[in-house]
N, C-alpha and C. Protein backbone atom coordinates (compact mmCIF):
# COMPACT_ATOMS: atom_id res chain seq x y z
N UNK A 1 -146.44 102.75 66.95
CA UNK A 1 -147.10 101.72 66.17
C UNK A 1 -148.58 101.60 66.55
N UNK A 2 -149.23 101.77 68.12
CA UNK A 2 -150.20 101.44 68.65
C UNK A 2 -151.10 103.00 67.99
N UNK A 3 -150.68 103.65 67.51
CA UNK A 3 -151.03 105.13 67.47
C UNK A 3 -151.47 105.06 66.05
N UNK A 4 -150.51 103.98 65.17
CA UNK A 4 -150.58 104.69 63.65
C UNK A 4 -151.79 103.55 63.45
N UNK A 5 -151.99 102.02 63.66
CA UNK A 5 -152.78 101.28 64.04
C UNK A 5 -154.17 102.07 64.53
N UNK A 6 -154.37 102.73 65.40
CA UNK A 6 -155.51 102.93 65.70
C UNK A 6 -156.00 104.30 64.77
N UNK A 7 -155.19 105.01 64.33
CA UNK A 7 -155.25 105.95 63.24
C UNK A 7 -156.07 105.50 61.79
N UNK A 8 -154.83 104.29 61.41
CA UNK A 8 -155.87 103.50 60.08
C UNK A 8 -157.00 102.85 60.50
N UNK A 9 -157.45 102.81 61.56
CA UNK A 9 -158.90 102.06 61.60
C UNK A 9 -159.61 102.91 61.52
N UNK A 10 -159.35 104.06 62.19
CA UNK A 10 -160.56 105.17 62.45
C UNK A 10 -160.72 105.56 60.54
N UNK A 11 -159.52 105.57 59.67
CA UNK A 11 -159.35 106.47 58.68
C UNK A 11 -160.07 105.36 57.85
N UNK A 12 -160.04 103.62 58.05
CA UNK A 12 -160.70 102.71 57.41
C UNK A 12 -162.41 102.59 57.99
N UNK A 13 -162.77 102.97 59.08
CA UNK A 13 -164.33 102.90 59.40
C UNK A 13 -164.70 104.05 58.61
N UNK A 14 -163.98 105.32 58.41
CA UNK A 14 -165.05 106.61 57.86
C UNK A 14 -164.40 106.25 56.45
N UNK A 15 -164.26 105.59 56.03
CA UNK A 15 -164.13 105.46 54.68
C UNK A 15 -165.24 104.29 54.65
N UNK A 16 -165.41 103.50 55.13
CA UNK A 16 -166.09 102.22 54.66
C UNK A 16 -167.75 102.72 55.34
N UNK A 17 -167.54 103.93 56.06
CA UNK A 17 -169.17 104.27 56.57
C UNK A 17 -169.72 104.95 54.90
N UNK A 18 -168.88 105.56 54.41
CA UNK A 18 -169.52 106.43 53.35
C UNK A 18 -170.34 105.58 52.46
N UNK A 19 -169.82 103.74 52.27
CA UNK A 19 -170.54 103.33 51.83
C UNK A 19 -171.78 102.20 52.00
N UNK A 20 -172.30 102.80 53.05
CA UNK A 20 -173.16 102.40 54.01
C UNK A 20 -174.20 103.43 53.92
N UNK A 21 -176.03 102.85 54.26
CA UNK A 21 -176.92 104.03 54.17
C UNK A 21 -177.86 103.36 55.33
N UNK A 22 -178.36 104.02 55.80
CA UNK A 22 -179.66 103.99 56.75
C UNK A 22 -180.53 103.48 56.16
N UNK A 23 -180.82 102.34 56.68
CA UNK A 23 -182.04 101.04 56.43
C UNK A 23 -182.91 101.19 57.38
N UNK A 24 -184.19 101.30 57.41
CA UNK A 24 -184.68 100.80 58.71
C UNK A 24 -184.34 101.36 60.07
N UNK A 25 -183.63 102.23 60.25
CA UNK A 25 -182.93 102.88 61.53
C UNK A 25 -181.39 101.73 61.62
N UNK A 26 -180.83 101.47 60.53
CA UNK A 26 -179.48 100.81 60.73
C UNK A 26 -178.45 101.16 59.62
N UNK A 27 -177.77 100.50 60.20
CA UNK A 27 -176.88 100.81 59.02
C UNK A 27 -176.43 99.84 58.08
N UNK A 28 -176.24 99.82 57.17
CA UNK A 28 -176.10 98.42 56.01
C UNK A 28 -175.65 98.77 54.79
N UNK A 29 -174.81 97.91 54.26
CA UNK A 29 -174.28 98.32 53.50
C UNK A 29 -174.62 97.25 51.74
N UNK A 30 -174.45 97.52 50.59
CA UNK A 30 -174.97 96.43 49.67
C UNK A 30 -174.13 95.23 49.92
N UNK A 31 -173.30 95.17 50.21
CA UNK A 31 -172.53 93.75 50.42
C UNK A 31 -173.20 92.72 51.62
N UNK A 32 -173.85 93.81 52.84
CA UNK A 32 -174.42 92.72 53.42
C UNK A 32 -175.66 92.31 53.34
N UNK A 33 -176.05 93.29 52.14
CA UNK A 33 -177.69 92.39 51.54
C UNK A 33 -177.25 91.61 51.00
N UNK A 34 -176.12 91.81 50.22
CA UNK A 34 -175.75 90.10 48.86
C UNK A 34 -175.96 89.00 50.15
N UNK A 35 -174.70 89.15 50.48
CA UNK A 35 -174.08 88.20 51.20
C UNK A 35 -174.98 87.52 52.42
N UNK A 36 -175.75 88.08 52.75
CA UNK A 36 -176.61 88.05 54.05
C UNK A 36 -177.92 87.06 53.69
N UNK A 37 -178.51 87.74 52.06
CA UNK A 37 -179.80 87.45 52.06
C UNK A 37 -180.59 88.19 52.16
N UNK A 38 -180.52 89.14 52.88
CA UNK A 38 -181.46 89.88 53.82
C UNK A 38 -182.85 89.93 52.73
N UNK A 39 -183.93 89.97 53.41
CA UNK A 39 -185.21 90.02 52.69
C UNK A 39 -185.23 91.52 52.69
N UNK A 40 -185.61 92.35 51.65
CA UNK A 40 -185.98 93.94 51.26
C UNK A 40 -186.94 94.12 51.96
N UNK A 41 -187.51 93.91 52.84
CA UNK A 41 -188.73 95.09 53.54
C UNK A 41 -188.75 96.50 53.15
N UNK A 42 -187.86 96.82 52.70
CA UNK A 42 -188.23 98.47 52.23
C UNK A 42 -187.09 98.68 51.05
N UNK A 43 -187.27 100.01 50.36
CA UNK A 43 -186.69 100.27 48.88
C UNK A 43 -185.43 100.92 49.48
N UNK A 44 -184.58 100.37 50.73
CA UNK A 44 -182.95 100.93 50.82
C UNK A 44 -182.61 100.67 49.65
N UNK A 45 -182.37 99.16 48.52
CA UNK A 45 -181.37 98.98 47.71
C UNK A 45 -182.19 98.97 46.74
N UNK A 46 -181.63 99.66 45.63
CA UNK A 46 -182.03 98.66 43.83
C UNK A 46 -181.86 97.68 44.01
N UNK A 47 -182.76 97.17 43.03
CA UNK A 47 -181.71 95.42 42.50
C UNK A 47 -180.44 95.58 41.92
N UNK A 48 -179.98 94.58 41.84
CA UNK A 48 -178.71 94.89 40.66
C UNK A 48 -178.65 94.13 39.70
N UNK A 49 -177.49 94.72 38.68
CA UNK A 49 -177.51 93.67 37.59
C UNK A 49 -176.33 93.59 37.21
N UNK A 50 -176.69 92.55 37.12
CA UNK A 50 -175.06 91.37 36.77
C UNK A 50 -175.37 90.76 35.11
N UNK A 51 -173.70 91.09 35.29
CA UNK A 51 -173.29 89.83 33.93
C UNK A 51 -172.70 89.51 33.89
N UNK A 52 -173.05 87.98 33.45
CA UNK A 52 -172.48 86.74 33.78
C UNK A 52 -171.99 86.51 32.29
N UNK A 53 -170.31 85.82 32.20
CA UNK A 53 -169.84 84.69 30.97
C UNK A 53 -169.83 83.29 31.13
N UNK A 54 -170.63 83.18 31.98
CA UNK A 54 -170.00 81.98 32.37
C UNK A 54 -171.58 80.56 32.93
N UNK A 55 -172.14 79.78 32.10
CA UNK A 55 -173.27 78.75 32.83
C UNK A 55 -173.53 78.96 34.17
N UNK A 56 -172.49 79.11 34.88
CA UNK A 56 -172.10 78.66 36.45
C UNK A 56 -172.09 79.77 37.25
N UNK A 57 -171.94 81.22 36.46
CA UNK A 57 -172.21 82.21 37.35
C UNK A 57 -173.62 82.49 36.93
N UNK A 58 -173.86 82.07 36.05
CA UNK A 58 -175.80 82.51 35.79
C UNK A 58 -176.55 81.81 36.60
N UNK A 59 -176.54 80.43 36.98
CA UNK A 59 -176.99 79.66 37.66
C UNK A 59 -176.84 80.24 39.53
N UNK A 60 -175.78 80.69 40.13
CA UNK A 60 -175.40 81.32 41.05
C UNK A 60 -176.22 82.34 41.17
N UNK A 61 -176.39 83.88 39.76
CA UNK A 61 -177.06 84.58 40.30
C UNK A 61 -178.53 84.67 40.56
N UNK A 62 -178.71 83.34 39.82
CA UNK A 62 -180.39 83.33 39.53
C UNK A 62 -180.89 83.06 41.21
N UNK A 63 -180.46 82.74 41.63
CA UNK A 63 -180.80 82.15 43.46
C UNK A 63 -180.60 83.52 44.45
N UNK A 64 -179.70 84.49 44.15
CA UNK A 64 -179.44 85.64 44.83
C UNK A 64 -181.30 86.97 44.50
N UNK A 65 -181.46 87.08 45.42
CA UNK A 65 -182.85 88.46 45.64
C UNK A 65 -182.61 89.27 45.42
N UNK A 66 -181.36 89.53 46.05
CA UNK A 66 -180.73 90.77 45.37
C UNK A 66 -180.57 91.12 43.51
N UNK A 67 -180.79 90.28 42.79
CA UNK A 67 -180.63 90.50 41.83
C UNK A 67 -181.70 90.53 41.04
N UNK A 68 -182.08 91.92 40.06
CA UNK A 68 -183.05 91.70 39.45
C UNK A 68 -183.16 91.99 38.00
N UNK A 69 -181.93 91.97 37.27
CA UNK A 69 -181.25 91.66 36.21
C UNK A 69 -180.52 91.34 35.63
N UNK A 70 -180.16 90.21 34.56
CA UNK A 70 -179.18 89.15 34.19
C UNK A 70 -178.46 89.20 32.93
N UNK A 71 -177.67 89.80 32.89
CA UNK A 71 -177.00 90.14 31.31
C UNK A 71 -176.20 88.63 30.78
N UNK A 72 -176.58 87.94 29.99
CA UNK A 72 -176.20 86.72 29.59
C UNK A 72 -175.04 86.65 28.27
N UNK A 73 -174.12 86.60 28.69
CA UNK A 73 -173.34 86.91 27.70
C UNK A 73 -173.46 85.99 26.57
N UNK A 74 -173.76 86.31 25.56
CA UNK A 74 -173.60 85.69 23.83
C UNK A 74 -172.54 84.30 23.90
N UNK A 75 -171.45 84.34 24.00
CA UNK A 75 -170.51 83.53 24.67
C UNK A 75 -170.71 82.51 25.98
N UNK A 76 -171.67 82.38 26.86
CA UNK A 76 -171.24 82.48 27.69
C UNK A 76 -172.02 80.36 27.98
N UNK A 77 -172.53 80.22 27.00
CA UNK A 77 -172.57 78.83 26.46
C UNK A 77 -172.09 78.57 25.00
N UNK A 78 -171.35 77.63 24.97
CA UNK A 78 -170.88 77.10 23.29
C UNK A 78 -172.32 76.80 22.93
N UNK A 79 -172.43 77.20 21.51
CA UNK A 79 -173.24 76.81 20.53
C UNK A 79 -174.76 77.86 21.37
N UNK A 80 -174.61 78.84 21.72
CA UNK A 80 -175.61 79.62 22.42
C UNK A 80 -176.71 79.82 21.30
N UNK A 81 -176.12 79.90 19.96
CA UNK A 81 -177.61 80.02 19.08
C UNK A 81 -178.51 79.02 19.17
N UNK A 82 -177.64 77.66 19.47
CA UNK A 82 -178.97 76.92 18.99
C UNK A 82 -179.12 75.79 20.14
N UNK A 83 -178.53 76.55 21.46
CA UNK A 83 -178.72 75.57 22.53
C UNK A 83 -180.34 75.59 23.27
N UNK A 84 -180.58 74.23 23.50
CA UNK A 84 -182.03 74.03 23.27
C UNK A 84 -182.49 74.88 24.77
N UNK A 85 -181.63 74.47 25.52
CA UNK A 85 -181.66 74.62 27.31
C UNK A 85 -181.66 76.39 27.68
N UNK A 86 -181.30 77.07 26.91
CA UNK A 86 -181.61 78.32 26.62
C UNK A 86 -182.87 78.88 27.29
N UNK A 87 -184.04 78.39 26.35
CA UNK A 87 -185.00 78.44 26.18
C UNK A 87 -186.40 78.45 27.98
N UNK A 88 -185.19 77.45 28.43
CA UNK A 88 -185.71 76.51 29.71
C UNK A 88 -184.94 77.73 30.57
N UNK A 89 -183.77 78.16 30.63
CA UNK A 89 -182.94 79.14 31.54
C UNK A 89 -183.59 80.54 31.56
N UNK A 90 -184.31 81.03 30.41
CA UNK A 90 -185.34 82.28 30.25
C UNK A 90 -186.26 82.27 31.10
N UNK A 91 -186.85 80.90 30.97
CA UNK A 91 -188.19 81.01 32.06
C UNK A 91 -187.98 80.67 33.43
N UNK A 92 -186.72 80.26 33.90
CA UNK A 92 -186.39 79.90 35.15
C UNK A 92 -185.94 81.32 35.89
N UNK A 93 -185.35 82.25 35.00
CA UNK A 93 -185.19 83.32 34.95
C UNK A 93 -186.35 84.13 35.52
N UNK A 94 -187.27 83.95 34.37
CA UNK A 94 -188.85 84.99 34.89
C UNK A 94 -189.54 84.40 35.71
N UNK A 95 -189.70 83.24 35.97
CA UNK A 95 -190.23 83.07 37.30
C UNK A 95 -189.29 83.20 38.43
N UNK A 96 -188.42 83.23 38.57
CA UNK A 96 -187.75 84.02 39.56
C UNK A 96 -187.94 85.37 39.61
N UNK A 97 -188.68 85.70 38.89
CA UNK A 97 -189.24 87.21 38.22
C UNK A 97 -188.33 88.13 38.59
N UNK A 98 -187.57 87.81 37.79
CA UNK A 98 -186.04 88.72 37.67
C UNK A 98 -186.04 88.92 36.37
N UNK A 99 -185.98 90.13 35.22
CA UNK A 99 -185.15 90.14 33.81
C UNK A 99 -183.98 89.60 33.29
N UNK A 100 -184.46 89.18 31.85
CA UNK A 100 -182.77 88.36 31.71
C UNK A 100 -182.52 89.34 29.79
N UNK A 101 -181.75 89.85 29.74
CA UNK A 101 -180.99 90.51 28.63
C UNK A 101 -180.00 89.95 27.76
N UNK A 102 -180.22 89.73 26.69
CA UNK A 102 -178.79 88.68 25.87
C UNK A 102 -177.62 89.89 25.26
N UNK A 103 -176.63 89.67 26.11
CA UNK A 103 -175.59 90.78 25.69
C UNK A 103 -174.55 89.90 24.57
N UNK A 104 -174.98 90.31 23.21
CA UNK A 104 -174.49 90.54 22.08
C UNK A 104 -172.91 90.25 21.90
N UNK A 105 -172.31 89.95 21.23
CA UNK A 105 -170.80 90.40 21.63
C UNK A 105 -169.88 91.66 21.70
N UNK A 106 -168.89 91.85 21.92
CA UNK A 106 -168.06 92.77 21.83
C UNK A 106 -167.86 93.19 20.23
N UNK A 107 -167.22 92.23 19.65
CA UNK A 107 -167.28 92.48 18.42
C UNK A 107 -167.40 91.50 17.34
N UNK A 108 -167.90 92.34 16.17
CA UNK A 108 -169.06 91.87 15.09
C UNK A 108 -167.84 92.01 13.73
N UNK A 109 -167.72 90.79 13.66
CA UNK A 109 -166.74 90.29 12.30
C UNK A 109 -167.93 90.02 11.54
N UNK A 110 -167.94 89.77 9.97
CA UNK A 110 -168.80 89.55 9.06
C UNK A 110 -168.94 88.00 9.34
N UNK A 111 -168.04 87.43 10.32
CA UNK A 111 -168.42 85.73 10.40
C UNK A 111 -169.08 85.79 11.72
N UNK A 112 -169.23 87.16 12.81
CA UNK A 112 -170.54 86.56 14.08
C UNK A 112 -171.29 87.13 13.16
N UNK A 113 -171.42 88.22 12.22
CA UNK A 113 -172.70 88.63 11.70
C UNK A 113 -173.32 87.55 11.04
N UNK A 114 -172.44 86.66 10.21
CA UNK A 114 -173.50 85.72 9.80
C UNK A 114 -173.60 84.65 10.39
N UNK A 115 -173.33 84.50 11.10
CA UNK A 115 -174.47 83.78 13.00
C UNK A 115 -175.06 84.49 13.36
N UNK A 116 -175.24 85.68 13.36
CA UNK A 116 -176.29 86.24 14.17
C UNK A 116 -177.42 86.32 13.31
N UNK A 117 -177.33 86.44 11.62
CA UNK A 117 -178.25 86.85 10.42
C UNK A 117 -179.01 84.83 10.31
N UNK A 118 -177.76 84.12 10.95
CA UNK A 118 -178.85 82.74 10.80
C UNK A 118 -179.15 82.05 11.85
N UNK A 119 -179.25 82.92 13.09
CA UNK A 119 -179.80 82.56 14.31
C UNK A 119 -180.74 83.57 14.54
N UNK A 120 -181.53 84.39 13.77
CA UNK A 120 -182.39 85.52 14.13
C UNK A 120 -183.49 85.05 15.06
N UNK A 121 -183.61 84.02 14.63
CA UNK A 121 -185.09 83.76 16.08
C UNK A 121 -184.38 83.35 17.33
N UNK A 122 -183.61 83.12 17.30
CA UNK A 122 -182.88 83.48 18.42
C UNK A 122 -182.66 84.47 19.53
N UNK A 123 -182.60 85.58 18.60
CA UNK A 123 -182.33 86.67 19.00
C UNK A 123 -183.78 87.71 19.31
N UNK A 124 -184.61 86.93 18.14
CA UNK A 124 -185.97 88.12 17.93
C UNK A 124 -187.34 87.47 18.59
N UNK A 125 -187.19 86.15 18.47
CA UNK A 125 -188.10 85.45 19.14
C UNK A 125 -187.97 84.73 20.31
N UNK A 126 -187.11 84.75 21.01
CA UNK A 126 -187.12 84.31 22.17
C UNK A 126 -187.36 85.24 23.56
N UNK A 127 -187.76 85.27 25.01
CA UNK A 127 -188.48 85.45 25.55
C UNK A 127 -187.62 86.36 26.30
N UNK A 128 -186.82 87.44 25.72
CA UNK A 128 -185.22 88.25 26.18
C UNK A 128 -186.55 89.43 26.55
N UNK A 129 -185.89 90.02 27.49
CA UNK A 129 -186.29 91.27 28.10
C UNK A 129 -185.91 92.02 27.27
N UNK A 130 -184.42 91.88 27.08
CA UNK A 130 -184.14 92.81 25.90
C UNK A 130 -182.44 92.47 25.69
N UNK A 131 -181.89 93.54 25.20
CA UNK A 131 -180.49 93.05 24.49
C UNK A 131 -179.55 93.98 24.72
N UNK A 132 -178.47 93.70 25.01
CA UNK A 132 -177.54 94.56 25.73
C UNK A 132 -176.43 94.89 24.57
N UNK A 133 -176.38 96.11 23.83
CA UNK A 133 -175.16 96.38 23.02
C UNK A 133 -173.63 96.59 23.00
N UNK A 134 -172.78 96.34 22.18
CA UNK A 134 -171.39 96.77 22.80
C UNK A 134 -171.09 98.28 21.91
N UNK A 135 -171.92 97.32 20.84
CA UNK A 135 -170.73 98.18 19.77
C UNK A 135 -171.91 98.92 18.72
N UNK A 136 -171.18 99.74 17.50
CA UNK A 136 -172.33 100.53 16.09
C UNK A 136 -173.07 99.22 15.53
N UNK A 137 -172.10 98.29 15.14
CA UNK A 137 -172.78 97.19 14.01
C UNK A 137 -173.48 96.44 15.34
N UNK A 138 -174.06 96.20 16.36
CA UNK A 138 -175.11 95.37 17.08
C UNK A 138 -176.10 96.26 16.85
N UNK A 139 -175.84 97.38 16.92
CA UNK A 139 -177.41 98.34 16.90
C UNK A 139 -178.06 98.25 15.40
N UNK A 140 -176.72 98.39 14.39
CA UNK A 140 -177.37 98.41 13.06
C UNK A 140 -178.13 97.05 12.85
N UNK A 141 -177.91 95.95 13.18
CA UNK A 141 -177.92 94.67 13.05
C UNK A 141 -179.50 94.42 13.76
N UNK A 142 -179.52 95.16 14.54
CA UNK A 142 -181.04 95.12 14.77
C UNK A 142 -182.20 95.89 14.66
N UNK A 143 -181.53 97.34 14.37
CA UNK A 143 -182.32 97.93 13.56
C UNK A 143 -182.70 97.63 12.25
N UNK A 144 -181.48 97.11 11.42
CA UNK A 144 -181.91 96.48 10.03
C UNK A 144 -183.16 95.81 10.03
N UNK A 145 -183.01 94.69 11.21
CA UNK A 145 -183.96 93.53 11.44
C UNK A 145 -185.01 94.03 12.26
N UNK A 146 -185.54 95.20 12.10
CA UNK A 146 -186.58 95.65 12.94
C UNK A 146 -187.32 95.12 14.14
N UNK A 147 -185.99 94.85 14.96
CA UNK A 147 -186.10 94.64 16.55
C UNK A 147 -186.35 95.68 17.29
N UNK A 148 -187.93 95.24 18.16
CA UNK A 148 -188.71 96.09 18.90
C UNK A 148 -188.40 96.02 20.02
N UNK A 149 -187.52 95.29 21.15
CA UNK A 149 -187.84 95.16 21.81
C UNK A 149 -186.65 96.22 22.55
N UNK A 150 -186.34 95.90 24.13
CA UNK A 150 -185.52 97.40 24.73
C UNK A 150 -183.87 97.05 24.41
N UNK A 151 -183.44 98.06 24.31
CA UNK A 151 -182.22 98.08 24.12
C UNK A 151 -181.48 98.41 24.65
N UNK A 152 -180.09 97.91 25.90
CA UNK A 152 -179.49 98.77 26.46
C UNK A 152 -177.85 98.82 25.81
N UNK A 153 -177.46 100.27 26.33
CA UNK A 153 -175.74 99.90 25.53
C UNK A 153 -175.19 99.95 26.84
N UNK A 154 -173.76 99.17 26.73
CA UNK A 154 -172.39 98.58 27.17
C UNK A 154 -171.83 99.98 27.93
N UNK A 155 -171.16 99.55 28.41
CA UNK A 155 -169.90 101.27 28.75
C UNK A 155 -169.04 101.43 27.81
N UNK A 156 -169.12 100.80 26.86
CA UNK A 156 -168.09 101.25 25.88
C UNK A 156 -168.70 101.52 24.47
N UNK A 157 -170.41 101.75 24.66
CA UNK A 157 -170.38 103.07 23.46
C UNK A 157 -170.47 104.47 24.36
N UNK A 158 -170.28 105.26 23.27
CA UNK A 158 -169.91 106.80 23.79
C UNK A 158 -171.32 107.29 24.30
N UNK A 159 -171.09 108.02 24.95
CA UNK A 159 -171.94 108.81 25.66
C UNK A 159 -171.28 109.95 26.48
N UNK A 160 -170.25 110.65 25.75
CA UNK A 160 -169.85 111.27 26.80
C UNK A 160 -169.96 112.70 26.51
N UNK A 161 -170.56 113.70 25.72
CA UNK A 161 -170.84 114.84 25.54
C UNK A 161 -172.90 114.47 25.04
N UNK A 162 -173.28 115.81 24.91
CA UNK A 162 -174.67 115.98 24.86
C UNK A 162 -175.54 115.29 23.68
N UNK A 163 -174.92 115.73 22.53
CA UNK A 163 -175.27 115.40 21.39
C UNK A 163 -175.02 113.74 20.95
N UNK A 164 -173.98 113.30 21.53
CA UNK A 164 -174.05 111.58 21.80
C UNK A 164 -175.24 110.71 22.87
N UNK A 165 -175.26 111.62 23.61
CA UNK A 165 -176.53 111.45 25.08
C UNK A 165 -177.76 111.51 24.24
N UNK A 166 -177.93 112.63 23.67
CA UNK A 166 -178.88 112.74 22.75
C UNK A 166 -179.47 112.04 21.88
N UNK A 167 -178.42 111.25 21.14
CA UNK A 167 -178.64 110.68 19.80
C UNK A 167 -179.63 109.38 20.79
N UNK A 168 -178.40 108.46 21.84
CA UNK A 168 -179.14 107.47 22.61
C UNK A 168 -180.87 107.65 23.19
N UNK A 169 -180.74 108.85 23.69
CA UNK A 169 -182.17 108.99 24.26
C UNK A 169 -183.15 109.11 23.11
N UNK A 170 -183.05 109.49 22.18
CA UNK A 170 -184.10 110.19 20.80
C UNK A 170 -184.12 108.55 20.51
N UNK A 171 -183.69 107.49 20.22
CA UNK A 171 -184.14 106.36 20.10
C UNK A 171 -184.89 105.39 21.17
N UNK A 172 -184.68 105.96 22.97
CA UNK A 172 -185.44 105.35 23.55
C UNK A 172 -184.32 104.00 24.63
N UNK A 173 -183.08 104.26 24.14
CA UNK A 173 -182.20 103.30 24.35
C UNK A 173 -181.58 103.81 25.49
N UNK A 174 -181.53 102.61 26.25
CA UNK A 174 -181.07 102.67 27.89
C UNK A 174 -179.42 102.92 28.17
N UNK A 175 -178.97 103.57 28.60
CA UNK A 175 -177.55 103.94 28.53
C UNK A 175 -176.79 103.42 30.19
């Protein structure tokens, strides 16, 4: 027992070293920048980016350093088209000078399309870094509406052979 015990630790440290990198002459891993705080003195980590459904986890990540992008889910306040406080959460956002992205929904019935066709300044004029896609009809929906600004897609449009990779990059769109 004392044998198989000291076996899984050794087999649990070289598993949990792999995801660990040399900081500074140490070793560290991203969980103990979240969790820690730690101030970045040097480019060991990206930022990361999170998305949040929820008021209460947006509010949470906006305080974390580690984070330096905020995918806000469409959902993720009732009445999100025309909530005034929105507006106020964008800029609390950029002066934390972190990006904040409005991720769209999953899916587009002809009844979110026409919320989304009568909330357009919503969507086109407000102070979004940019807009996070799921699906074909979010992209058409803003290409129709000749939205300039960046676009990233979801993991669940395709991208998984060349000519799909392709199509994404020839528009400029973040995958």
């Amino acid at each position: 027992n004392e044998l198989r015990r000291i076996a899984l630790e050794e087999l649990e440290r070289r598993i949990v070293t792999s995801y660990r990198r040399m900081c500074d002459g140490r070793q560290v891993s991203i969980s103990d920048t979240i969790l820690n705080e730690e101030k970045k003195e040097s480019d060991c980590f990206q930022q990361l980016y999170v998305y949040v459904e929820e008021l209460e986890q947006f509010q949470e990540v906006l305080n974390h350093e580690s984070v330096g992008r905020i995918y806000l889910d469409a959902n993720a306040v009732s009445h999100i088209w025309d909530n005034p406080e929105i507006k106020e959460s964008i800029k609390n956002v950029h002066h934390a000078e972190k990006e904040i992205y409005l991720a769209l929904p999953h899916i587009i019935r002809s009844t979110t399309k026409n919320i989304m066709n009568s909330y357009k300044e919503f969507i086109f004029e407000f102070d979004w870094d940019g807009i996070l896609i799921r699906n074909n009809e979010s992209y058409e929906f803003l290409i129709e509406n000749q939205y300039q600004g960046k676009i990233v897609t979801d993991y669940s449009m395709y991208h998984f052979n060349r000519r799909a990779k392709a199509f994404w990059e020839n528009r400029k769109i973040e995958s």
